[in-house]
Protein backbone atom coordinates (compact mmCIF):
# COMPACT_ATOMS: atom_id res chain seq x y z
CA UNK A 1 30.13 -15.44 15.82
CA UNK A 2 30.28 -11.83 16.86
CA UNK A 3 27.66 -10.11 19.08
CA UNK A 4 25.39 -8.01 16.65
CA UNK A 5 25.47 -4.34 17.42
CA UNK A 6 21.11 -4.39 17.19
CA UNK A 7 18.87 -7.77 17.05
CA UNK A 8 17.06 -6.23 14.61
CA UNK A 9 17.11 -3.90 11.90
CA UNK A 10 13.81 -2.31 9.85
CA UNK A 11 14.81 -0.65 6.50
CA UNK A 12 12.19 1.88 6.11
CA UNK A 13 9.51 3.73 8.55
CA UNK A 14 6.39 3.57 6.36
CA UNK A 15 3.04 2.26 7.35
CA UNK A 16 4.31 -1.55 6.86
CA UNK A 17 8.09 -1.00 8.26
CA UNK A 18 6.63 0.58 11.45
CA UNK A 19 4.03 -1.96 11.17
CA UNK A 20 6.93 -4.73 11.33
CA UNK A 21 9.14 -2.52 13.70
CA UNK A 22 6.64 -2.47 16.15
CA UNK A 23 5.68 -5.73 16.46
CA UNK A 24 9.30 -7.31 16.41
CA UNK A 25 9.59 -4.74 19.76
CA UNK A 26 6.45 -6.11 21.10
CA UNK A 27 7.75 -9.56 21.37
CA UNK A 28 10.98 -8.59 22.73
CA UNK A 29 13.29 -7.76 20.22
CA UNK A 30 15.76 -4.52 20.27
CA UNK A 31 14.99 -3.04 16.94
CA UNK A 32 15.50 -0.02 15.28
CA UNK A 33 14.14 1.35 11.97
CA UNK A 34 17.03 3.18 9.34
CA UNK A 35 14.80 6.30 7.63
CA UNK A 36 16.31 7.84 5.01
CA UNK A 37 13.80 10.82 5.21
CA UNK A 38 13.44 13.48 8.08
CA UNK A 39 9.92 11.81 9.45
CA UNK A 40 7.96 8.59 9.13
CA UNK A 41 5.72 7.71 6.07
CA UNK A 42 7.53 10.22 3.55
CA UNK A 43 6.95 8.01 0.80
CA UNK A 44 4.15 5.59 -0.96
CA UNK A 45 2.39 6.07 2.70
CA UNK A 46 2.07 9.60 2.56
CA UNK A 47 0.85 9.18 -1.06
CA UNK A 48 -1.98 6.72 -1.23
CA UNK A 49 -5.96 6.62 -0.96
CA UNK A 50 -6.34 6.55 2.30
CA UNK A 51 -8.65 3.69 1.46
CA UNK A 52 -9.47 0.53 3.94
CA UNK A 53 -9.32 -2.37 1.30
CA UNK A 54 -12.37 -5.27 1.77
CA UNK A 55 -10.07 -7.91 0.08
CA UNK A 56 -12.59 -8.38 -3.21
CA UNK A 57 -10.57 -8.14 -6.01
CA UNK A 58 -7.63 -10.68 -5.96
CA UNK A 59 -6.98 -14.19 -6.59
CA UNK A 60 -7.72 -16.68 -4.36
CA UNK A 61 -5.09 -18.04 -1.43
CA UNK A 62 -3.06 -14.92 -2.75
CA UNK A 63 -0.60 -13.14 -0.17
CA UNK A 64 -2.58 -10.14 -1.14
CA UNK A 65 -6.22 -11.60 -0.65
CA UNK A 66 -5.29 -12.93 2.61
CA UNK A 67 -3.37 -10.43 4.09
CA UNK A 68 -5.96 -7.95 3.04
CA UNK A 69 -9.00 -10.01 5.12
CA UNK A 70 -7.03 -10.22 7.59
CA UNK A 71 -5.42 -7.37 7.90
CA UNK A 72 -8.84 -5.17 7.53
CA UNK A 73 -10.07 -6.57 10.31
CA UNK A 74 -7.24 -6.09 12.42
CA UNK A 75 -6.79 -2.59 11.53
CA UNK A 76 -10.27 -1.28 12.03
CA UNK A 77 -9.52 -3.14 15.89
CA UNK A 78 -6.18 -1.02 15.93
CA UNK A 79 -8.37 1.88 14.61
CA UNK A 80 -10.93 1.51 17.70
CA UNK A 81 -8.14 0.85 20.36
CA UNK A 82 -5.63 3.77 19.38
CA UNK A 83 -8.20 6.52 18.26
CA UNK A 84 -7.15 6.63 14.88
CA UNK A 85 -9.74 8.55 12.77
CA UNK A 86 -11.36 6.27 10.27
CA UNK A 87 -15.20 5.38 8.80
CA UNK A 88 -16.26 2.64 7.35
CA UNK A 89 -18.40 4.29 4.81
CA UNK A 90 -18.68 1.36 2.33
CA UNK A 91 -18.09 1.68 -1.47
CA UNK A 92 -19.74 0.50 -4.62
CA UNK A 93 -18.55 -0.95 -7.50
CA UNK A 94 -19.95 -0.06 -10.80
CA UNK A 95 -20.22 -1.92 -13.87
CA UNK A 96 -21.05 1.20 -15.90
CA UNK A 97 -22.38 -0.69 -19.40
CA UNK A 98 -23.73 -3.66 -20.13
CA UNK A 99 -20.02 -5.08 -21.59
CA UNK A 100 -18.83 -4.56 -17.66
CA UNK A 101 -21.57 -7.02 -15.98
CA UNK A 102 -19.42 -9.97 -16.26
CA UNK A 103 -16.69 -8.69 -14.78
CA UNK A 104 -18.47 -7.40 -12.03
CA UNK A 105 -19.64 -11.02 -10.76
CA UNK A 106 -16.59 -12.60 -11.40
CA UNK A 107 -15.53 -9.75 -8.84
CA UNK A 108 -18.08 -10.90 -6.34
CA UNK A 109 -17.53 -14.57 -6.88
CA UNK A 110 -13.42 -14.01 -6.53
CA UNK A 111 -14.26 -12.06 -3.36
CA UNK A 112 -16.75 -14.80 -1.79
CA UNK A 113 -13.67 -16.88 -2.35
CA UNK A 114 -11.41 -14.57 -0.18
CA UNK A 115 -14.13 -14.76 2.98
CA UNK A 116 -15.35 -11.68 1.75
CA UNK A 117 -18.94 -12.29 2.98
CA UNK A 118 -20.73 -8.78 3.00
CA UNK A 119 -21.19 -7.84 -0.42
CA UNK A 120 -24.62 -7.29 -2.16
CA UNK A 121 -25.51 -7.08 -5.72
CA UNK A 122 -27.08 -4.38 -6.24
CA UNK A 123 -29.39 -3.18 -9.96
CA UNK A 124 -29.66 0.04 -11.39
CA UNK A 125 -32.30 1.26 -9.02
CA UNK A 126 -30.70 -0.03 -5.77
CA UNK A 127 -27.38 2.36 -7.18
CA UNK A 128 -29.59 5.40 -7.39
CA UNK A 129 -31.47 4.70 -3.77
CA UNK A 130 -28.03 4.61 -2.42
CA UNK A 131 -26.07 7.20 -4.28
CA UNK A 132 -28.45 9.18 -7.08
CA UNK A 133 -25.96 10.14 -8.94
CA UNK A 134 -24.53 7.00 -9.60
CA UNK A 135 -25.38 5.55 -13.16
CA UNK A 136 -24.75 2.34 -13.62
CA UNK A 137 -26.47 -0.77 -14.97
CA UNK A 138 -25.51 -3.10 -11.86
CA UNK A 139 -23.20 -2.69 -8.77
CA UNK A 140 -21.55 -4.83 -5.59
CA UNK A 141 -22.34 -2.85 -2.15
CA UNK A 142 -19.07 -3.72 -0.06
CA UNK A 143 -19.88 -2.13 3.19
CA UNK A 144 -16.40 -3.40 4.94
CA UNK A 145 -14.29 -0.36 2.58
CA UNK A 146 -13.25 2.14 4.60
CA UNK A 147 -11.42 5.22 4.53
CA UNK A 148 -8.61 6.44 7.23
CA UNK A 149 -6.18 9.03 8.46
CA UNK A 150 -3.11 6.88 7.56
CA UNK A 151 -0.39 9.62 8.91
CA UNK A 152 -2.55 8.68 12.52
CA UNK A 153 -2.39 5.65 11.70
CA UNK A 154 1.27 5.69 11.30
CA UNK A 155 1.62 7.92 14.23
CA UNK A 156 0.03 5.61 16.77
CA UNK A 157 1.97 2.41 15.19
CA UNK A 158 5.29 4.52 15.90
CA UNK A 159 4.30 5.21 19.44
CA UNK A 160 3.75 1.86 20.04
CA UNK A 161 7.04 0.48 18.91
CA UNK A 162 8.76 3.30 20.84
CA UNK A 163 6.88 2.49 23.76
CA UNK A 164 8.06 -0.86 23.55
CA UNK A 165 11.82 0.58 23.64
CA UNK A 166 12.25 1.09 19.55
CA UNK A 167 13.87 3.47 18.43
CA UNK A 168 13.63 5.50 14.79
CA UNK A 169 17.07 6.71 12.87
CA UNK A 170 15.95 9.71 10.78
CA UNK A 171 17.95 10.95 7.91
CA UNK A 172 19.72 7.39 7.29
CA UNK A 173 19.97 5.83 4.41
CA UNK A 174 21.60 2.59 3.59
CA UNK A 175 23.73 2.69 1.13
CA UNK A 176 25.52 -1.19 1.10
CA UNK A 177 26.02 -3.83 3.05
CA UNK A 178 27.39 -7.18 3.74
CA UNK A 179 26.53 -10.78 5.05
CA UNK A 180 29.54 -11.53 6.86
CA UNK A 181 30.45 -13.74 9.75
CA UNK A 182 26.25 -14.70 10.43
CA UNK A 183 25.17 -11.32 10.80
CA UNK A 184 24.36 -8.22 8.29
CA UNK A 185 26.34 -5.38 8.50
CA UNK A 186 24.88 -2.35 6.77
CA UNK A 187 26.36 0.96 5.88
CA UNK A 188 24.48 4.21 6.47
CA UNK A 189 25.00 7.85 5.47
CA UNK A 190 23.09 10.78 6.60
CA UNK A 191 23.29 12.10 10.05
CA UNK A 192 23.87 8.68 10.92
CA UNK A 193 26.85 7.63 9.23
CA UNK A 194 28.86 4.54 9.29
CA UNK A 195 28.03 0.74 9.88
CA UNK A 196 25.59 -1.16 11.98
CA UNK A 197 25.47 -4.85 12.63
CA UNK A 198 21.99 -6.46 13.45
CA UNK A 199 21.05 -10.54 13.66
CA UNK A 200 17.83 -10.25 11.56
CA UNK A 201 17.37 -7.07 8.57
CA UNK A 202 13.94 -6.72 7.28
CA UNK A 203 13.88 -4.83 4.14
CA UNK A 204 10.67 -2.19 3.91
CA UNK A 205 11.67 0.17 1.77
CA UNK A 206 8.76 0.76 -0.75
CA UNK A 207 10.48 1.97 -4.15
CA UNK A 208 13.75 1.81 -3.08
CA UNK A 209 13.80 -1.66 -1.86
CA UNK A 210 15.41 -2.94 -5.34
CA UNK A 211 18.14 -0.53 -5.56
CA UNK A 212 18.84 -0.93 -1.48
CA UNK A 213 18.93 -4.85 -1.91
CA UNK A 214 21.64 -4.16 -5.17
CA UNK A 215 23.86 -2.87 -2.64
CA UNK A 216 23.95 -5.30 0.05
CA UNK A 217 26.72 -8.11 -1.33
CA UNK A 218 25.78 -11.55 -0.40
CA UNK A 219 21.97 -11.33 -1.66
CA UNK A 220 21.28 -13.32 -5.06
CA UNK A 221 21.31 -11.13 -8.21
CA UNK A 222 18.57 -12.89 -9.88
CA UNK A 223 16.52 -12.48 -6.97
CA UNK A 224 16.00 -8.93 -6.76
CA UNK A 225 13.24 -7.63 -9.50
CA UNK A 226 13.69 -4.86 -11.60
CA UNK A 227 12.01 -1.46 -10.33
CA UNK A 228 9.27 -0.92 -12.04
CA UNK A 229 7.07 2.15 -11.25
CA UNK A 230 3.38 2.80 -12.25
CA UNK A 231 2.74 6.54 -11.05
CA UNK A 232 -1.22 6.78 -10.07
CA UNK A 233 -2.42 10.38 -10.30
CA UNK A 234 -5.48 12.27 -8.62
CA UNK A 235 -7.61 15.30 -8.96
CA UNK A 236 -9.60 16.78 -6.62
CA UNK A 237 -13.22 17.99 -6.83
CA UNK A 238 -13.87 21.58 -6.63
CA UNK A 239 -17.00 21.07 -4.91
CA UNK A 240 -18.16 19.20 -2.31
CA UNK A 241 -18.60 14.96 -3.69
CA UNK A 242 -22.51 14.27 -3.79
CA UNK A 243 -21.55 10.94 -2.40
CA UNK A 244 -21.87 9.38 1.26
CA UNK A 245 -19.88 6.00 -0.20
CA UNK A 246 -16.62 5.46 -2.38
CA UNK A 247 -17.35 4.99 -5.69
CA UNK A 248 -15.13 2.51 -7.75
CA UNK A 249 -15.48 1.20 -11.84
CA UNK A 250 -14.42 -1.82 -12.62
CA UNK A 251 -10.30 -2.41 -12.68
CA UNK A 252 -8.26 -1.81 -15.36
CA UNK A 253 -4.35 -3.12 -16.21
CA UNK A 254 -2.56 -2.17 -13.61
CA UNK A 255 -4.82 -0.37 -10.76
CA UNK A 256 -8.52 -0.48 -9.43
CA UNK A 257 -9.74 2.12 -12.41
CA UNK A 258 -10.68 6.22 -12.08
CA UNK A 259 -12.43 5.95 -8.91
CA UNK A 260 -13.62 8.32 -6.10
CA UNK A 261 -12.96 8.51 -2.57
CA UNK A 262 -13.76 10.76 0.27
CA UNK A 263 -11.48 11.95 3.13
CA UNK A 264 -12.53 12.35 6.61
CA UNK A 265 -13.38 16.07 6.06
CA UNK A 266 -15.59 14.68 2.79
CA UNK A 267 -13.24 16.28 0.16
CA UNK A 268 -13.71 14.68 -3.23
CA UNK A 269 -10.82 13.05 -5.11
CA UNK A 270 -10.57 10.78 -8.19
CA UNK A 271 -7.79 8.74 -8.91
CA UNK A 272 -5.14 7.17 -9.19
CA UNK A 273 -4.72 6.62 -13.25
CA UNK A 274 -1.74 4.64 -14.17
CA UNK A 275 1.16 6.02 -16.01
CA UNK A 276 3.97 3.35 -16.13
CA UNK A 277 7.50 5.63 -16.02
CA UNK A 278 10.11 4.79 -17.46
CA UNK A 279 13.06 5.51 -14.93
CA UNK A 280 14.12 2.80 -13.03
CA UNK A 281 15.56 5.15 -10.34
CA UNK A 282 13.33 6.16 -7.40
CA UNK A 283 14.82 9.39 -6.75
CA UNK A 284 13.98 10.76 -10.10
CA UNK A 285 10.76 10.20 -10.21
CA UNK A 286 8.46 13.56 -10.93
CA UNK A 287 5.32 14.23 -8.45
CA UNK A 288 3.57 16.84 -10.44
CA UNK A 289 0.07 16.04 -11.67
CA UNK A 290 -0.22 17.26 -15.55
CA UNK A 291 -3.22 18.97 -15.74
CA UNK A 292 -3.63 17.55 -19.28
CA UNK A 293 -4.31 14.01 -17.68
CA UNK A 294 -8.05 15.75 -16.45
CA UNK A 295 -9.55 15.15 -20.04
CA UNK A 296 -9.42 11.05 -19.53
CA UNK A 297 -10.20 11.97 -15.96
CA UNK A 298 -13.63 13.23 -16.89
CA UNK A 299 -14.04 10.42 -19.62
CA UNK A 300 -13.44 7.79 -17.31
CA UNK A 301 -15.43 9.42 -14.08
CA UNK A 302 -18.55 10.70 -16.44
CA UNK A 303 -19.13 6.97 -17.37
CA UNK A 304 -20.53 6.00 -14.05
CA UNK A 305 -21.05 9.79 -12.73
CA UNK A 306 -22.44 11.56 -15.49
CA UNK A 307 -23.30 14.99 -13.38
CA UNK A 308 -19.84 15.84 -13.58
CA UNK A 309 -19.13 19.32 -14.93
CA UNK A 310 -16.19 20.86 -17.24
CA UNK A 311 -14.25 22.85 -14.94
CA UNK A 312 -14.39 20.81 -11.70
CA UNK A 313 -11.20 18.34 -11.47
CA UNK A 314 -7.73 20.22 -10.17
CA UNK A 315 -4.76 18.24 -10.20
CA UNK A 316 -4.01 17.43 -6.91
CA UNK A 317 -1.05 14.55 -6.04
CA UNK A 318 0.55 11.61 -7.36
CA UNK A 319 1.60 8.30 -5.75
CA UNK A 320 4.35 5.57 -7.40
CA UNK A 321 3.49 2.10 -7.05
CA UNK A 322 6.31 -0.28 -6.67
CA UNK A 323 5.51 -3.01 -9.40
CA UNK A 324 6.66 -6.42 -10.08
CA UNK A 325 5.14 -6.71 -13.62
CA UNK A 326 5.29 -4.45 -16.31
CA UNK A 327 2.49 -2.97 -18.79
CA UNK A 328 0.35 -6.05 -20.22
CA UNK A 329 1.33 -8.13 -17.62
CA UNK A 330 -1.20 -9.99 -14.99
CA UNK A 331 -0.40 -8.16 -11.19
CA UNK A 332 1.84 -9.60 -9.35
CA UNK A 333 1.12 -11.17 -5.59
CA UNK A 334 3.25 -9.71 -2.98
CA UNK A 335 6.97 -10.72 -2.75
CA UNK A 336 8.32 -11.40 0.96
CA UNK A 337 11.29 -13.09 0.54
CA UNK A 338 13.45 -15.46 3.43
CA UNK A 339 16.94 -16.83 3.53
CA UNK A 340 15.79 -20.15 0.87
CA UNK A 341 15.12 -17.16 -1.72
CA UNK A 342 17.94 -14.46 -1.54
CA UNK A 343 20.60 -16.50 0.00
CA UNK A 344 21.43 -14.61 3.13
CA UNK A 345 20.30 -15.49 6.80
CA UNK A 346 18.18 -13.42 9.04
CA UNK A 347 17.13 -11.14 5.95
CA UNK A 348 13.78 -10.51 4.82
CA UNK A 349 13.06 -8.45 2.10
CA UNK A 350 9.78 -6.98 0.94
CA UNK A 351 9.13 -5.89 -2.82
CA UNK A 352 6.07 -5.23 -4.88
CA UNK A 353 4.15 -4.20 -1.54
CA UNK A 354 1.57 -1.52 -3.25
CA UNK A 355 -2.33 -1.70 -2.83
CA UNK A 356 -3.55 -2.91 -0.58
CA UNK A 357 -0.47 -2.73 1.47
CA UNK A 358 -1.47 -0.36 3.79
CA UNK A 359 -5.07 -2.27 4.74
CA UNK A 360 -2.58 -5.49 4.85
CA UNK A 361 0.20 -3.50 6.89
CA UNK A 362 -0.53 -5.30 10.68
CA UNK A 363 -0.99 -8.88 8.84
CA UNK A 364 1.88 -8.58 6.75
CA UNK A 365 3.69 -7.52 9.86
CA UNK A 366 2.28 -10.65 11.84
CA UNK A 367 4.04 -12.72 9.06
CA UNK A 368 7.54 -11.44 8.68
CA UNK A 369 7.90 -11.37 12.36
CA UNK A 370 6.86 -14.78 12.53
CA UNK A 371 9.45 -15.72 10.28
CA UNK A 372 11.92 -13.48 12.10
CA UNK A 373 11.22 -15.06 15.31
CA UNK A 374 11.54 -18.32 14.13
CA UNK A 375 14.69 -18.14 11.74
């Protein structure tokens, strides 16, 4: 077999590729990331929440349950070692009407399940002592949630990997690929254009993961999932939140419901909605926020925060999750996917990684570099 050019190759520098990147480098592997964009986290990480996930809402002995534990706890460590600016402000949950209760304790029993062991049950009164303008007719207090700076975040994980001797290819996309003669050679264009050979390829490309993985021969067809996009749009508050705590409804299909977070600087935001789109093709996709969308906005937001006025929601961003189901469909767990599933040696690709893959970013990484480092 022929020497690989690199030992290992990261397809994509967002939060969980330069989570992976960097801890590949800090057990001793050569790696270097492919970026098809001019900087790091120019896609679903520069367009999420900013929200550090408790783990509450997903099935048990999920990839997504467990990798959220565990990977909350390991980032608010990162957060405290690298002086990345975070606050673990805590959120409620709402169940906003009576026809919302049960839901809201099957929440905190799924949770419990997870080794989510922090939440309270709060009643109406306990909501109003803790945020007054909260109506609701019970709540779950989960005091892990969090909020950060994820472009720190993202910053510190890329100075880490670098440190480590990593290196970052800007403005390189992949654009095919081979398995050939046990290695993976990929073809780039861009300012770095040609082909690369590496021993191990993880795939961490957020939307583009499906089309990338179409255009690398040697992976099986039927193993690759459709894209499937659900675009999550958010408005901002033209005033500053009356709330010290995130405030979340229950879920609906698809995403976590209208809810409200707080950035570091306490700006208000609500979002994301889902809107399922109906391109298939990542680079078409449309970032601008109708401003039409605001009149469910205020619908859904006045049912558990009344005291909002007309006038007060500005369309603000958007954000794409990468989805593995379609509309009506039950979420799908995370898909991280080794040789016995795609066919090709040293390749692991990542799909479907959307909330709450950024709070599950260093866990996730601690389990495709174990299977890296032991393949």
């Amino acid at each position: 077999m022929a020497a690989a050019d690199i030992e290992c190759l990261v397809i994509g520098a967002g939060v969980v590729g330069l989570a992976i990147a960097r801890k590949l480098a800090q057990a001793g592997r050569d790696v270097v990331v492919l970026e098809a964009a001019a900087g790091i986290g120019q896609g679903i990480s520069s367009r999420n929440s900013e929200v550090i996930h408790a783990g509450i809402y997903y099935p048990r002995d999920s990839r997504k349950a467990r990798f959220c534990v565990d990977g909350r706890k390991a980032l608010y460590a990162f957060c405290a070692s690298h002086g990345v600016p975070h606050r673990r402000c805590g959120k409620i949950l709402v169940a906003a009407a009576e026809d919302q209760r049960d839901q809201v304790l099957a929440i905190q029993k799924k949770a419990a399940a997870n080794g989510v062991d922090d939440l309270r049950l709060l009643d109406a009164a306990d909501m109003r002592a803790m945020e007054p303008e909260v109506q609701g007719v019970i709540g779950l207090h989960s005091p892990s949630t969090g909020i950060i700076d994820s472009h720190a975040l993202m910053l510190a994980l890329q100075g880490d990997l670098e440190a480590e001797g990593g290196a970052i290819a800007f403005r390189t996309e992949v654009v095919g690929g081979a398995a050939r003669d046990g290695l993976i050679e990929l073809t780039t264009a861009g300012e770095t254009t040609g082909s690369i050979t590496a021993a191990s390829v993880i795939l961490s490309a957020g939307l583009s993961a499906p089309r990338i993985a179409r255009a690398i021969a040697g992976i099986a067809p039927q193993s690759v999932p459709p894209g499937r996009f659900a675009k999550g749009n958010y408005f901002s508050l033209s005033r500053r939140a009356p709330f010290s705590r995130l405030v979340y409804p229950v879920p609906e299909p698809g995403g976590l419901g209208t809810h409200l977070t707080i950035d570091l600087s306490g700006r208000g935001r609500f979002g994301p909605d889902v809107e399922w789109l109906a391109t298939d093709d990542e680079r078409t996709i449309d970032y601008r926020v109708d401003p039409a969308r605001s009149e469910k906005f205020y619908a859904a937001i006045r049912r558990y925060w009344p005291g909002l006025r007309d006038g007060e929601l500005a369309p603000d961003y958007s954000g794409v999750r990468p989805k593995l189901t379609g509309p009506g469909e039950a979420d799908a767990d995370f898909s991280i996917q080794g040789a016995a599933t795609h066919g090709v040696p040293g390749l692991v690709a990542l799909y479907g990684i959307e909330s709450p893959g950024l709070t599950s970013s260093l866990a996730i990484a601690d389990h495709v570099a174990q299977m890296v480092l032991q393949s």
